[in-house]
C-alpha atoms as a PDB file:
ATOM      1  CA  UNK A   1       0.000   0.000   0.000  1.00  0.00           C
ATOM      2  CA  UNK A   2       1.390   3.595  -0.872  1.00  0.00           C
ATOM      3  CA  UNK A   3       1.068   6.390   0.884  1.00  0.00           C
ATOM      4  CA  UNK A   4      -1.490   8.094  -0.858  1.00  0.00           C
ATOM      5  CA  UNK A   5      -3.780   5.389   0.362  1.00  0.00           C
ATOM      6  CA  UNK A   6      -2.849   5.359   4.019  1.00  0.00           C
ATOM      7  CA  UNK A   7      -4.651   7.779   6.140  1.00  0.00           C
ATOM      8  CA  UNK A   8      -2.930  10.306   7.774  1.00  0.00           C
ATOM      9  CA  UNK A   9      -2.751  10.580  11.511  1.00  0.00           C
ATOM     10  CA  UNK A  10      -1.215  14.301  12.871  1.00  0.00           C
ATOM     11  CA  UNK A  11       1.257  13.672  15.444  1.00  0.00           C
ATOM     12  CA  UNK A  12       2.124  17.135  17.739  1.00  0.00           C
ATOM     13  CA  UNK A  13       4.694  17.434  19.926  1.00  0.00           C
ATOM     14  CA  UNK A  14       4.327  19.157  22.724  1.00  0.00           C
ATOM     15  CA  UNK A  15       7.416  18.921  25.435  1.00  0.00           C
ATOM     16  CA  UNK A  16       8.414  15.382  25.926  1.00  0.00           C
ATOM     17  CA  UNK A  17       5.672  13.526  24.283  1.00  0.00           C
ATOM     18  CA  UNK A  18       3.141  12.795  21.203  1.00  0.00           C
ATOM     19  CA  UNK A  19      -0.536  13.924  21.093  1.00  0.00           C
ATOM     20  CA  UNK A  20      -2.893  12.962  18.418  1.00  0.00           C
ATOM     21  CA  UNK A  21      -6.273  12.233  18.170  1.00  0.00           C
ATOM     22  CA  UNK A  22      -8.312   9.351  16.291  1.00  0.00           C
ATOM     23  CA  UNK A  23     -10.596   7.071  16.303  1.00  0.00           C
ATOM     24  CA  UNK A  24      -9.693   3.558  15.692  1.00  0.00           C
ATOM     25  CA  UNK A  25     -12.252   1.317  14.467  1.00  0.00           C
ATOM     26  CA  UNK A  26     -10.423  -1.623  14.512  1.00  0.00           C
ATOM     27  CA  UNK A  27     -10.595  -2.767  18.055  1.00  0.00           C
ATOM     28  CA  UNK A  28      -7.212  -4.280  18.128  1.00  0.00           C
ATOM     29  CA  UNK A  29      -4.946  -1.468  17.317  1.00  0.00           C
ATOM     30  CA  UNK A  30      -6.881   0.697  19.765  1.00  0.00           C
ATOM     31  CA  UNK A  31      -6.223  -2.133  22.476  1.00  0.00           C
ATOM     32  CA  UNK A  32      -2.223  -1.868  22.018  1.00  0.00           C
ATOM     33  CA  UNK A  33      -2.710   1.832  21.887  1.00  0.00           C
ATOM     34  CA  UNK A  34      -4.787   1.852  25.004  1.00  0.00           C
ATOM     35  CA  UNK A  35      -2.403   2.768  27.922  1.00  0.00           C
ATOM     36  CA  UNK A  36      -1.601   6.141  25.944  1.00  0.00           C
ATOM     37  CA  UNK A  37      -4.999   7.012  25.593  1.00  0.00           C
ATOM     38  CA  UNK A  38      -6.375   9.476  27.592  1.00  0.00           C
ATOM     39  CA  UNK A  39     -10.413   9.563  28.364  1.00  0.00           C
ATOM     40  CA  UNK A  40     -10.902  12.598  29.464  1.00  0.00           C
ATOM     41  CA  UNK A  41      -8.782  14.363  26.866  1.00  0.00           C
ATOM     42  CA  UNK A  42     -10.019  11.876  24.026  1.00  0.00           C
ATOM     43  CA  UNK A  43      -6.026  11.944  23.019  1.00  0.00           C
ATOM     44  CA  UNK A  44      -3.111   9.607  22.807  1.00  0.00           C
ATOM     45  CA  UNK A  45      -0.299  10.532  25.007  1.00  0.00           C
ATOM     46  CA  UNK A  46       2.660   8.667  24.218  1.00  0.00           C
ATOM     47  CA  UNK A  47       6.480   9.553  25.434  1.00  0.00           C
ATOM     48  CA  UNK A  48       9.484   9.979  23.429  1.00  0.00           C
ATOM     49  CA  UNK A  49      10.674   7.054  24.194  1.00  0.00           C
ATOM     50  CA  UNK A  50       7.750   4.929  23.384  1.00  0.00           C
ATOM     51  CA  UNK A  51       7.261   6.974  19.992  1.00  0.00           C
ATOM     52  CA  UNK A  52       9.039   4.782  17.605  1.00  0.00           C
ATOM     53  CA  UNK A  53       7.178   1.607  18.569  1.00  0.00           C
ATOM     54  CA  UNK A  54       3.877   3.255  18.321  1.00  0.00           C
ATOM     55  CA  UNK A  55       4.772   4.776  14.655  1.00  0.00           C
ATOM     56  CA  UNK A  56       5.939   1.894  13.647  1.00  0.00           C
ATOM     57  CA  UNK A  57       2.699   0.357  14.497  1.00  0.00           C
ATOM     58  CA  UNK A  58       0.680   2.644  12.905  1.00  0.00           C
ATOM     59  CA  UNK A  59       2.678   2.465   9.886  1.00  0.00           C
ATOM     60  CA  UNK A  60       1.962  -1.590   9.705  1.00  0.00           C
ATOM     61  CA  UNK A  61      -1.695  -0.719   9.898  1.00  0.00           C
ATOM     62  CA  UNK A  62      -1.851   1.651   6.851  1.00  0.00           C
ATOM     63  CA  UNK A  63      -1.980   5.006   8.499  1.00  0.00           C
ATOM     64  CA  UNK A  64       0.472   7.610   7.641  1.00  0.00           C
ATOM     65  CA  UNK A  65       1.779   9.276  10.683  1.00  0.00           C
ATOM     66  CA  UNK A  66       2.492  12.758   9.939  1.00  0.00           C
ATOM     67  CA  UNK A  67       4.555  14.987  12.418  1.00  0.00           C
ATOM     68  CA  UNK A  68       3.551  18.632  13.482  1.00  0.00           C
ATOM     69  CA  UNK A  69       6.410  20.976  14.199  1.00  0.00           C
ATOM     70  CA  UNK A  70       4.552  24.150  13.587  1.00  0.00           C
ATOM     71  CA  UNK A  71       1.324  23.810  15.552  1.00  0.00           C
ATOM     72  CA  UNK A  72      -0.100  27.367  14.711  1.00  0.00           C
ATOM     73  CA  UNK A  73      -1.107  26.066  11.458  1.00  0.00           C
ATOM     74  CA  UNK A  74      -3.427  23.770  13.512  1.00  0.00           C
ATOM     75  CA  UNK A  75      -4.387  26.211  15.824  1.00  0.00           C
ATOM     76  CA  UNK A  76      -7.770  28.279  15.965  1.00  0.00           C
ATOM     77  CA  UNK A  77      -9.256  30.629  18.811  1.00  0.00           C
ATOM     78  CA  UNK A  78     -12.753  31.361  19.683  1.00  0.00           C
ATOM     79  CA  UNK A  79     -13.654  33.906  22.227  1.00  0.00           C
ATOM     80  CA  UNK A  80     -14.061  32.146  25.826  1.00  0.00           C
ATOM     81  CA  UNK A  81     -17.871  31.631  26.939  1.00  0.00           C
ATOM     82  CA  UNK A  82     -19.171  31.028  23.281  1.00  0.00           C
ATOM     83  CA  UNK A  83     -20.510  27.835  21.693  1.00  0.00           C
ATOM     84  CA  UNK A  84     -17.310  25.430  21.018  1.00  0.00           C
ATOM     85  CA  UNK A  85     -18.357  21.645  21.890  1.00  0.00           C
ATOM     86  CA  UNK A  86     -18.324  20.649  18.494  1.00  0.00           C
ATOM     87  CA  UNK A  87     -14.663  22.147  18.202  1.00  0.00           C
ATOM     88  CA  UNK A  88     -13.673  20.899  21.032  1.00  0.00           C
ATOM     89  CA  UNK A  89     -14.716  17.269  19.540  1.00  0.00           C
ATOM     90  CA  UNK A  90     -11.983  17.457  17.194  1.00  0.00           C
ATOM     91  CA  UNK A  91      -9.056  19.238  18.707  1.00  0.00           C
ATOM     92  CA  UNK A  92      -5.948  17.523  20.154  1.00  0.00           C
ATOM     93  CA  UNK A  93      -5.751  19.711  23.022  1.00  0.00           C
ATOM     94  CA  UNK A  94      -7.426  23.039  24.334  1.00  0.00           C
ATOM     95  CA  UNK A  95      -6.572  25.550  26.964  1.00  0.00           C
ATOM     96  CA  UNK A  96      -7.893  29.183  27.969  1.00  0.00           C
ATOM     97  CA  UNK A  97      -6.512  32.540  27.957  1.00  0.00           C
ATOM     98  CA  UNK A  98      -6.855  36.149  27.940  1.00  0.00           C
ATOM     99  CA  UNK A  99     -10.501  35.735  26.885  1.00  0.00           C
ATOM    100  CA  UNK A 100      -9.911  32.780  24.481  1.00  0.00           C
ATOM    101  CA  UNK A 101     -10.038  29.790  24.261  1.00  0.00           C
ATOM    102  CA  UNK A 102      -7.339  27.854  22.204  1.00  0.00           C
ATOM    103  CA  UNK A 103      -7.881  24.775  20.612  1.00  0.00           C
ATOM    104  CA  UNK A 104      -4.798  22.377  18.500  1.00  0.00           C
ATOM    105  CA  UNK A 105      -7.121  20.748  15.590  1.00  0.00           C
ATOM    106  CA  UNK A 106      -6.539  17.190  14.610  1.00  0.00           C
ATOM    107  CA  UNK A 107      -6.396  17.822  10.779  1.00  0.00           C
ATOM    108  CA  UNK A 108      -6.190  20.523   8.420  1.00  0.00           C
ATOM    109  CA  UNK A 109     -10.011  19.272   7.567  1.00  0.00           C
ATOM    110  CA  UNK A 110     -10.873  19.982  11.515  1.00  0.00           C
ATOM    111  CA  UNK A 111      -9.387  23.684  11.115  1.00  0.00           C
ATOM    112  CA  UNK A 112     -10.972  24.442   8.227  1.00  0.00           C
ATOM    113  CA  UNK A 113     -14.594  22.858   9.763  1.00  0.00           C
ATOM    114  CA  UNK A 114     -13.802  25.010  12.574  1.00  0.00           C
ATOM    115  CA  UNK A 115     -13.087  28.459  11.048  1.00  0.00           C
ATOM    116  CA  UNK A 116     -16.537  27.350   9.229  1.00  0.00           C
ATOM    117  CA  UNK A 117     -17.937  27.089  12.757  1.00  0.00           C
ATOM    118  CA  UNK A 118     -17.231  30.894  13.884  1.00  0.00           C
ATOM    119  CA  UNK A 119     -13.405  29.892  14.983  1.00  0.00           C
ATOM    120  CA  UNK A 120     -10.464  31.944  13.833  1.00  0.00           C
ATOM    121  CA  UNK A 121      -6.974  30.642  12.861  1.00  0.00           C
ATOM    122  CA  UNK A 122      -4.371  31.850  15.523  1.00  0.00           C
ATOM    123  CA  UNK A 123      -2.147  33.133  12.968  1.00  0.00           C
ATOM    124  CA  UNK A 124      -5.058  35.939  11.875  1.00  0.00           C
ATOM    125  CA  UNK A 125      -5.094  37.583  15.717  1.00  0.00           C
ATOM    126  CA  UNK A 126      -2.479  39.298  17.502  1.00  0.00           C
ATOM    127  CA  UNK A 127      -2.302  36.547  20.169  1.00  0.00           C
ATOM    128  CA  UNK A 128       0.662  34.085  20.884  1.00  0.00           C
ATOM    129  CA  UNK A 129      -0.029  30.598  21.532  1.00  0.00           C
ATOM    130  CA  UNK A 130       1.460  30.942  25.016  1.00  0.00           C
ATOM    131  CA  UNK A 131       1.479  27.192  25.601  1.00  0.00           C
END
């Protein structure tokens, strides 16, 4: 299988590990994946050191890990106390500040759904991503 017909998976790193976000519908790979999953986040959390297994096993299951290095192409910001559930549903991580709330999008497809939704790309506002 090329590349072109793997799905892509968007791998960020923040500090000393991997976040991304996806739903696996194949029960297996989500089992070996488990411990790094996080519930209440809905993310995988995996550690540097653990990275290159969990690529690897991605890879073997026809999904194209791709990693982030620039996140503030991924991130939007929507003014805090205003509708954002259904952003929040596809973001990798989220925090508040200064008024805003800041989410990290899964996919290029999930920032351009959210800008859709009212959101605006970071990189369109004076703010920093202040992470």
């Amino acid at each position: 299988m090329d590349s072109s017909e793997r799905k892509p998976i968007y791998i960020f790193k923040i500090d000393e590990s991997y976040l991304f976000s996806h739903y696996f519908a194949w029960t297996d790979l989500f089992s070996a994946l488990q411990e790094y999953y996080n519930d209440d986040e809905y993310r995988f959390k995996v550690p540097e050191d653990d990275f290159p297994w969990v690529l690897e096993l991605l890879e073997e299951n026809h999904y194209e890990p791709i990693r982030v290095d620039d996140i503030e192409e991924f991130t939007v910001v929507k003014e805090q106390y205003t509708s954002h559930s259904d952003i929040l549903r596809n973001s990798v991580m989220h925090w508040n500040r200064r008024g805003y709330n800041f989410f990290v999008m899964e996919s290029p497809h999930a920032v351009e759904e959210t800008v859709e939704q009212g959101a605006t790309r970071i990189e369109e506002t004076d703010l920093a991503l202040g992470l």
